[in-house]
N, C-alpha and C. Protein backbone atom coordinates (compact mmCIF):
# COMPACT_ATOMS: atom_id res chain seq x y z
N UNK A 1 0.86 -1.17 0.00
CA UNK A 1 0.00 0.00 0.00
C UNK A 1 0.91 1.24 0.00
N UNK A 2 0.58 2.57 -0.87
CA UNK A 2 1.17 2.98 -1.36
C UNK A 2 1.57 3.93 0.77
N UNK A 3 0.42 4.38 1.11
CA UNK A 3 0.91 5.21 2.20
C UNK A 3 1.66 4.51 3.72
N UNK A 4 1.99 3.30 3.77
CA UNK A 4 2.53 2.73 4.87
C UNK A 4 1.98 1.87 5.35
N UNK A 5 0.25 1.66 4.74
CA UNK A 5 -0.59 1.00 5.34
C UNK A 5 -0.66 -0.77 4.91
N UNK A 6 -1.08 -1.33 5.39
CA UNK A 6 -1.20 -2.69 5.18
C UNK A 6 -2.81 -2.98 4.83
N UNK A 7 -2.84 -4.36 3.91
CA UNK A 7 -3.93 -5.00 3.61
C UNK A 7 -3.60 -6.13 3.64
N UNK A 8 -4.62 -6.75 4.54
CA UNK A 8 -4.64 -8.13 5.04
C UNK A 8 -6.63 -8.70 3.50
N UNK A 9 -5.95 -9.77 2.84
CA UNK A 9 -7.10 -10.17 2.36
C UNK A 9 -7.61 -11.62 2.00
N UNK A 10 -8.90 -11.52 2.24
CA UNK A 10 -9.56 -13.02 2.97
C UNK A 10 -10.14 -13.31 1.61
N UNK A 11 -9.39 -14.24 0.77
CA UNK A 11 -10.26 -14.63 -0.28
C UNK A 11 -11.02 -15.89 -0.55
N UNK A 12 -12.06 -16.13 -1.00
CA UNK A 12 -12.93 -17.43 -1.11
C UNK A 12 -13.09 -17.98 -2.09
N UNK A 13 -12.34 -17.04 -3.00
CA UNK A 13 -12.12 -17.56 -4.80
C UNK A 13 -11.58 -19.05 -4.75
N UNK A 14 -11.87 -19.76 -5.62
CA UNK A 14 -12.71 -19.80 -6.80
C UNK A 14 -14.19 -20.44 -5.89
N UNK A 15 -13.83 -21.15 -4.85
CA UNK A 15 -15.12 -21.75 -4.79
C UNK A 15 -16.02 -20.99 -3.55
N UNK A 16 -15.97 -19.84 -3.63
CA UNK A 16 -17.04 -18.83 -2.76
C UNK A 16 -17.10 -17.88 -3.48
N UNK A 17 -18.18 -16.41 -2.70
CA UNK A 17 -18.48 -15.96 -3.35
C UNK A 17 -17.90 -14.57 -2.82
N UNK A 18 -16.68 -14.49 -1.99
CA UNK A 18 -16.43 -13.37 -1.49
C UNK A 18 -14.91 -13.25 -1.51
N UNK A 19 -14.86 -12.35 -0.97
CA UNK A 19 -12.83 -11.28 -1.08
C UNK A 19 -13.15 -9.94 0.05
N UNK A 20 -12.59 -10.50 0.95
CA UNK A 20 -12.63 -9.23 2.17
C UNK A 20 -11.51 -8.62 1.95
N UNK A 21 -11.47 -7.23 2.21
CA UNK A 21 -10.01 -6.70 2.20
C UNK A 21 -10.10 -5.80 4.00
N UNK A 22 -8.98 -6.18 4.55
CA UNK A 22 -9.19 -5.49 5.97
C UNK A 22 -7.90 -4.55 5.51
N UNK A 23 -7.97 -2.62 6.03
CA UNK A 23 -6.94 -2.40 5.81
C UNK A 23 -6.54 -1.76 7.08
N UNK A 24 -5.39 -1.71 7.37
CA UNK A 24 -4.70 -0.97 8.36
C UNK A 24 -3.45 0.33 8.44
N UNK A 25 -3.50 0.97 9.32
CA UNK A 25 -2.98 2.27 8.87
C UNK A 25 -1.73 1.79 9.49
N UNK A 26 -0.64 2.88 9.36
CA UNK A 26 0.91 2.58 9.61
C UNK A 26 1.27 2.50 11.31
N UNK A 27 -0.13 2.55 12.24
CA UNK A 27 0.40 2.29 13.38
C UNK A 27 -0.23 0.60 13.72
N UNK A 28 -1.11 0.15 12.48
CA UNK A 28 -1.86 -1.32 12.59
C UNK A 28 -3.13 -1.01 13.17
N UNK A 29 -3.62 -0.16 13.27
CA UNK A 29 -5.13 -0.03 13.68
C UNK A 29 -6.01 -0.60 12.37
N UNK A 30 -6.92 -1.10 12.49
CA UNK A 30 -7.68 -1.54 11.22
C UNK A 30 -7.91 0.31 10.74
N UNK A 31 -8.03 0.16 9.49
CA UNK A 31 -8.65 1.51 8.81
C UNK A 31 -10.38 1.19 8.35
N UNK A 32 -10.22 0.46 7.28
CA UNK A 32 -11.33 -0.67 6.76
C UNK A 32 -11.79 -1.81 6.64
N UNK A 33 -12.71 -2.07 6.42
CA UNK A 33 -13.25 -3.91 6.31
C UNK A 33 -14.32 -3.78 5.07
N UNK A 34 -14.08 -4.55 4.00
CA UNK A 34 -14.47 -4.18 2.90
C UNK A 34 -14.50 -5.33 1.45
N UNK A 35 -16.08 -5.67 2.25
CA UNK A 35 -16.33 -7.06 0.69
C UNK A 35 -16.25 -6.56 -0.79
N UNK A 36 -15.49 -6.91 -1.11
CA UNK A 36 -15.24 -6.64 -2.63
C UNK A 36 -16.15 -7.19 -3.86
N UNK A 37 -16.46 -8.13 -3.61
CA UNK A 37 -17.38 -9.11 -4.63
C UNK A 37 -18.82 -8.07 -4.38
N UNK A 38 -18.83 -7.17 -4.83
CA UNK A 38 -20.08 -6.84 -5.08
C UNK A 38 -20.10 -5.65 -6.69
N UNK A 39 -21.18 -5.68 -7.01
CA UNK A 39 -21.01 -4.22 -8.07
C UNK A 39 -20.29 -3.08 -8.17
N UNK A 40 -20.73 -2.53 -6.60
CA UNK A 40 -20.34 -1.16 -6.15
C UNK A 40 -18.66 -1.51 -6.29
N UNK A 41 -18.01 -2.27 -6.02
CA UNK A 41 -16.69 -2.39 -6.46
C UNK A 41 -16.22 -2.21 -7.14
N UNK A 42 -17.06 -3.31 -8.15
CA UNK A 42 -16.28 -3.76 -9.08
C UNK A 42 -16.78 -2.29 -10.44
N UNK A 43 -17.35 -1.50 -9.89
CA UNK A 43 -17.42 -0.38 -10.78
C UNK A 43 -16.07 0.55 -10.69
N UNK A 44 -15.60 0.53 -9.44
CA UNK A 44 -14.40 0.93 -9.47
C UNK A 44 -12.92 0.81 -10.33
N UNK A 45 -13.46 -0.43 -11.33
CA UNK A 45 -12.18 -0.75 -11.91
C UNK A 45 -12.45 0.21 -13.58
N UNK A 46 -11.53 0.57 -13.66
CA UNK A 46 -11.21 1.80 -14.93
C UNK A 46 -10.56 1.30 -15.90
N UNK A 47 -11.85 1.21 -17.11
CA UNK A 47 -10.81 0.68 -18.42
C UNK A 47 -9.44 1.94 -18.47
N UNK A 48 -8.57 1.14 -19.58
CA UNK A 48 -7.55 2.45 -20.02
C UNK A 48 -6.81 2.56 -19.10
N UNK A 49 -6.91 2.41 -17.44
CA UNK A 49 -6.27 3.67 -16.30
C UNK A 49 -5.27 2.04 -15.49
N UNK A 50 -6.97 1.23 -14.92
CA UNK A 50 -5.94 -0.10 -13.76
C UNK A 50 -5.54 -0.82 -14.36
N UNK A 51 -4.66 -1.65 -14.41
CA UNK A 51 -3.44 -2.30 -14.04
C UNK A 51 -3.86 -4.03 -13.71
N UNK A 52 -3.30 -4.89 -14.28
CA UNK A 52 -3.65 -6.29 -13.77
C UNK A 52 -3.28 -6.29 -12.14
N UNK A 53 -1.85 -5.53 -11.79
CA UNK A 53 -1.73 -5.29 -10.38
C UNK A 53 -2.27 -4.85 -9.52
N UNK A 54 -3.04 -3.96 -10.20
CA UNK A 54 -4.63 -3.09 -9.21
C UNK A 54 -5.17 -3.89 -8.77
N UNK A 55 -5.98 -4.82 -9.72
CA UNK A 55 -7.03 -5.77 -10.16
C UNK A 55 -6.55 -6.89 -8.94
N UNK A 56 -5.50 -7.05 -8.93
CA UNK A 56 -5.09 -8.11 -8.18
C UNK A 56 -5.10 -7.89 -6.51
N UNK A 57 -4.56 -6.48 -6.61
CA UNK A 57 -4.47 -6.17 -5.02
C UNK A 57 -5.83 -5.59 -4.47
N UNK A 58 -6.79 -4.90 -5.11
CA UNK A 58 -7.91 -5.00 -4.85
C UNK A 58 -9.19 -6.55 -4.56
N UNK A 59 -8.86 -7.07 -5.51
CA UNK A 59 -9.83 -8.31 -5.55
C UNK A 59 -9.13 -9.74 -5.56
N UNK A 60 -8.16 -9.93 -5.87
CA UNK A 60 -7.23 -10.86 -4.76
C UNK A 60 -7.47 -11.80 -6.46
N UNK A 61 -6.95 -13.11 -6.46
CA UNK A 61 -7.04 -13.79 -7.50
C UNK A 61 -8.09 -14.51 -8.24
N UNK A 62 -8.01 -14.24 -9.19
CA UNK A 62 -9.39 -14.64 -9.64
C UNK A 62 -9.79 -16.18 -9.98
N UNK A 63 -11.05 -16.45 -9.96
CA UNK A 63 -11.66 -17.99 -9.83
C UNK A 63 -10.95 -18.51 -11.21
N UNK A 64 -10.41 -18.49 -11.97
CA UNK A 64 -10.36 -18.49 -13.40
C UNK A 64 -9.49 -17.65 -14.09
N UNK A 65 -9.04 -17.85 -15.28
CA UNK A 65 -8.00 -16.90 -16.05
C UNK A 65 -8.41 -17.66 -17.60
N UNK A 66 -8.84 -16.55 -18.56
CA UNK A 66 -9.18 -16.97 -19.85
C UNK A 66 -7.70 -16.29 -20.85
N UNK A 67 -7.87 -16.77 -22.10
CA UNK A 67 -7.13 -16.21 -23.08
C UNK A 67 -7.32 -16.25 -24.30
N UNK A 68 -7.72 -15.15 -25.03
CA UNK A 68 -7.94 -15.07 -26.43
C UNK A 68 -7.29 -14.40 -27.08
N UNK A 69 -6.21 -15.37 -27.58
CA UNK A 69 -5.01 -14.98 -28.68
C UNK A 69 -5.69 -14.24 -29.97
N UNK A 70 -6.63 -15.00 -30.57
CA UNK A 70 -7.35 -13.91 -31.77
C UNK A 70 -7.79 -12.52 -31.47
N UNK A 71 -8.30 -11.74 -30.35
CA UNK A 71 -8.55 -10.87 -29.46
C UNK A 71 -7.62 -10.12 -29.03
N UNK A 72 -6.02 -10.96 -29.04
CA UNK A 72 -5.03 -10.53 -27.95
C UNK A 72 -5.20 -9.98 -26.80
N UNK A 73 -5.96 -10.63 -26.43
CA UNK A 73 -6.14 -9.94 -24.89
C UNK A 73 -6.86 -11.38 -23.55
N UNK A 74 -6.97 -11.40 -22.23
CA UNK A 74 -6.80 -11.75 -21.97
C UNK A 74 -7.98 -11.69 -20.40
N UNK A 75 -8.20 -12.23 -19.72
CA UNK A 75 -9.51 -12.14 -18.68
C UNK A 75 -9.50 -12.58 -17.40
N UNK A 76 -9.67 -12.32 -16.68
CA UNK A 76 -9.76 -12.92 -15.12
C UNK A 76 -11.33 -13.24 -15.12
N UNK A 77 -11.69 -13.65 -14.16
CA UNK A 77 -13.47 -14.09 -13.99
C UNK A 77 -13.44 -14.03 -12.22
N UNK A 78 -14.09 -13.66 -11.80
CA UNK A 78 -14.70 -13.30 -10.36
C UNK A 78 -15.91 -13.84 -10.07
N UNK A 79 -16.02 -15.02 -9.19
CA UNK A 79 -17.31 -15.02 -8.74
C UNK A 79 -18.09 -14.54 -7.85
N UNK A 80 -19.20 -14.17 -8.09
CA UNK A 80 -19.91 -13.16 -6.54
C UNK A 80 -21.52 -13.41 -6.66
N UNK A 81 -22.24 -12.65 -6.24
CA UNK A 81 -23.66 -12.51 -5.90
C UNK A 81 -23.75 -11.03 -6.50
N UNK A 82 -25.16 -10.87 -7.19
CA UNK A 82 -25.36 -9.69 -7.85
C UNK A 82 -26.50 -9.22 -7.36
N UNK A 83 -26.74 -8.30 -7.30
CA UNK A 83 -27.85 -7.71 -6.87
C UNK A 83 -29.17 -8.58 -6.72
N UNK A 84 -29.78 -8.30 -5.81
CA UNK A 84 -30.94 -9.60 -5.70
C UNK A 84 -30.53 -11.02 -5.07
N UNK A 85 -29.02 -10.83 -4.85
CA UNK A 85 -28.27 -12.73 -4.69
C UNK A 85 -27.96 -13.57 -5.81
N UNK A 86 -28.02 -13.08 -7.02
CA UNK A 86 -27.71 -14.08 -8.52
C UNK A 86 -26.68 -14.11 -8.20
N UNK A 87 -26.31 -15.79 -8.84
CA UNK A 87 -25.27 -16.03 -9.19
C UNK A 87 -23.85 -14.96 -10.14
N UNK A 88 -23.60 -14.70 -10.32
CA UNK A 88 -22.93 -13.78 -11.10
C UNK A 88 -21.77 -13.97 -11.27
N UNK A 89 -20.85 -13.38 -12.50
CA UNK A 89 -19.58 -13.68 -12.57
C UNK A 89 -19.01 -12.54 -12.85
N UNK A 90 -18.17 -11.75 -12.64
CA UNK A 90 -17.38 -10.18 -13.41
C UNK A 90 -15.94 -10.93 -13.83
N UNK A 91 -15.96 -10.66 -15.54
CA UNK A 91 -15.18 -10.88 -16.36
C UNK A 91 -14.67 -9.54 -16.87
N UNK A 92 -12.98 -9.59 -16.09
CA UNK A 92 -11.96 -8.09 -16.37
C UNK A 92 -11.47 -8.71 -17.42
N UNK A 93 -11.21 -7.50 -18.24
CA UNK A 93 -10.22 -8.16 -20.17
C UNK A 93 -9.24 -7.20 -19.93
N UNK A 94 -7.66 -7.93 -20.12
CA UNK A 94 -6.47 -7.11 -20.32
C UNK A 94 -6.08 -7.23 -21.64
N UNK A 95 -5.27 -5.87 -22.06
CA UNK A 95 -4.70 -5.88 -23.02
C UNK A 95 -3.08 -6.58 -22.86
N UNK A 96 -2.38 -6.89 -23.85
CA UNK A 96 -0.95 -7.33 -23.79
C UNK A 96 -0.38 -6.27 -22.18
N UNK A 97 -0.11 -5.28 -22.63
CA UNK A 97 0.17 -4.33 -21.11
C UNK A 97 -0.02 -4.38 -20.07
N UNK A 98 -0.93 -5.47 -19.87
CA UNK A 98 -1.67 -5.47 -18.75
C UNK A 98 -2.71 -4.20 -17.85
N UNK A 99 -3.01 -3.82 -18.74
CA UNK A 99 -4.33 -2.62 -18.75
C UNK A 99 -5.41 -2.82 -18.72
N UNK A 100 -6.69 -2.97 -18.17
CA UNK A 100 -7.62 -3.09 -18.32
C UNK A 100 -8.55 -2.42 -19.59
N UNK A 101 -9.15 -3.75 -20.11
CA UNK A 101 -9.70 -3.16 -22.00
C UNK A 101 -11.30 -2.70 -21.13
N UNK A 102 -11.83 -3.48 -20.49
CA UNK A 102 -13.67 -3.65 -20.47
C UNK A 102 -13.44 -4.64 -19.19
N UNK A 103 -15.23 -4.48 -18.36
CA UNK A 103 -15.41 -5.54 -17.43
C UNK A 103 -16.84 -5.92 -18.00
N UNK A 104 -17.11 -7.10 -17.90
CA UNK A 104 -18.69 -7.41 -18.13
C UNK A 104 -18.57 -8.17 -16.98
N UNK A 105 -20.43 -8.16 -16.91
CA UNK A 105 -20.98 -9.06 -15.52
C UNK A 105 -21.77 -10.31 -16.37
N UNK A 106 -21.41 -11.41 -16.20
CA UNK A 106 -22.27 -12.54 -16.91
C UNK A 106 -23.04 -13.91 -15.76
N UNK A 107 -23.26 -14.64 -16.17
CA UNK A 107 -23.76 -15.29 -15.53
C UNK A 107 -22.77 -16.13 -15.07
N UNK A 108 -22.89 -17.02 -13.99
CA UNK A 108 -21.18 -17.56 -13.67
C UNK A 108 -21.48 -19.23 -14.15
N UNK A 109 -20.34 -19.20 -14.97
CA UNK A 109 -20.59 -20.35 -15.92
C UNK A 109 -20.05 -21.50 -15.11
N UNK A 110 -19.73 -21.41 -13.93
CA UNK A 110 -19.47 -22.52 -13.14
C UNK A 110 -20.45 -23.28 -12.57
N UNK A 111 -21.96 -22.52 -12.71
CA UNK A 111 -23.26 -22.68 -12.32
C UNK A 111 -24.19 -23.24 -12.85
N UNK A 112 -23.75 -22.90 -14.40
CA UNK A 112 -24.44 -23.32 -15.22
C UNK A 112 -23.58 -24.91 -15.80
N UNK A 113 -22.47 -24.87 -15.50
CA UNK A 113 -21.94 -26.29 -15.75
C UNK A 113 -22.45 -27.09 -15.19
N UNK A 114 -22.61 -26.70 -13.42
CA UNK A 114 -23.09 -27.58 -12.68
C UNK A 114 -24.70 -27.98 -12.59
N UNK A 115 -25.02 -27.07 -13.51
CA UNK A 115 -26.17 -27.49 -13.32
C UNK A 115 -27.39 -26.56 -12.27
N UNK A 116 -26.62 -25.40 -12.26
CA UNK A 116 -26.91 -24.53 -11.32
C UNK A 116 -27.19 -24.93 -9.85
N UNK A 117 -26.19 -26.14 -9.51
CA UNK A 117 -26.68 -26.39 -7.90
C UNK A 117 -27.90 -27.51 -7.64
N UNK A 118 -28.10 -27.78 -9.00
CA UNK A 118 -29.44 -28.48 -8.18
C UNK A 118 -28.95 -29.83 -8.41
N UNK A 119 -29.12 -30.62 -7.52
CA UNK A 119 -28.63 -31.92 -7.28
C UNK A 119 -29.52 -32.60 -6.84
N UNK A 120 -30.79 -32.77 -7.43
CA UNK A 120 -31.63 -33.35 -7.36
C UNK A 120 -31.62 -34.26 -8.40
């Protein structure tokens, strides 16, 4: 952290649906406590501007890593809960640079493999 501070982070990737980030200031007092897997977050990420390193130290590693050489570019996948509790997935696309191109929110295809859970 860029000012002295520390981040401690609790991730549940790939097979949950959360990423806590606790942060603490330069004497170790907590500063924040702060679920990441939600929208309001993940709006925070800026085509053009973050960084696969942003991406990483904000939301910790992702459930998944895609790659499309025809595209040249490249994807992390996040699983979470979307508004209402859906299943959901946020798919970040890097360029070669490691820049963020676009994020989409899709359905989380780990759900739909499975069958969406139902094990009946």
């Amino acid at each position: 952290m860029p000012d002295a501070s520390t981040r401690w982070q609790y991730s549940g990737q790939p097979f949950n649906q959360a990423v806590w980030n606790v942060d603490f200031d330069a004497q170790g007092r907590v500063r924040s406590v702060e679920q990441m897997m939600t929208d309001e977050a993940f709006a925070t990420i800026k085509s053009g501007r973050d960084t696969r390193a942003e991406v990483l130290r904000d939301f910790g590693p992702p459930a998944e890593s895609f790659s499309y050489p025809l595209k040249n570019e490249t994807a992390w996948m996040y699983r979470y809960f979307t508004f209402g509790g859906f299943y959901a997935a946020m798919f970040v696309y890097f360029d070669p640079a490691g820049v963020v191109k676009r994020t989409e929110t899709g359905m989380d295809p780990w759900r739909i493999r499975d069958n969406g859970g139902d094990r009946r």
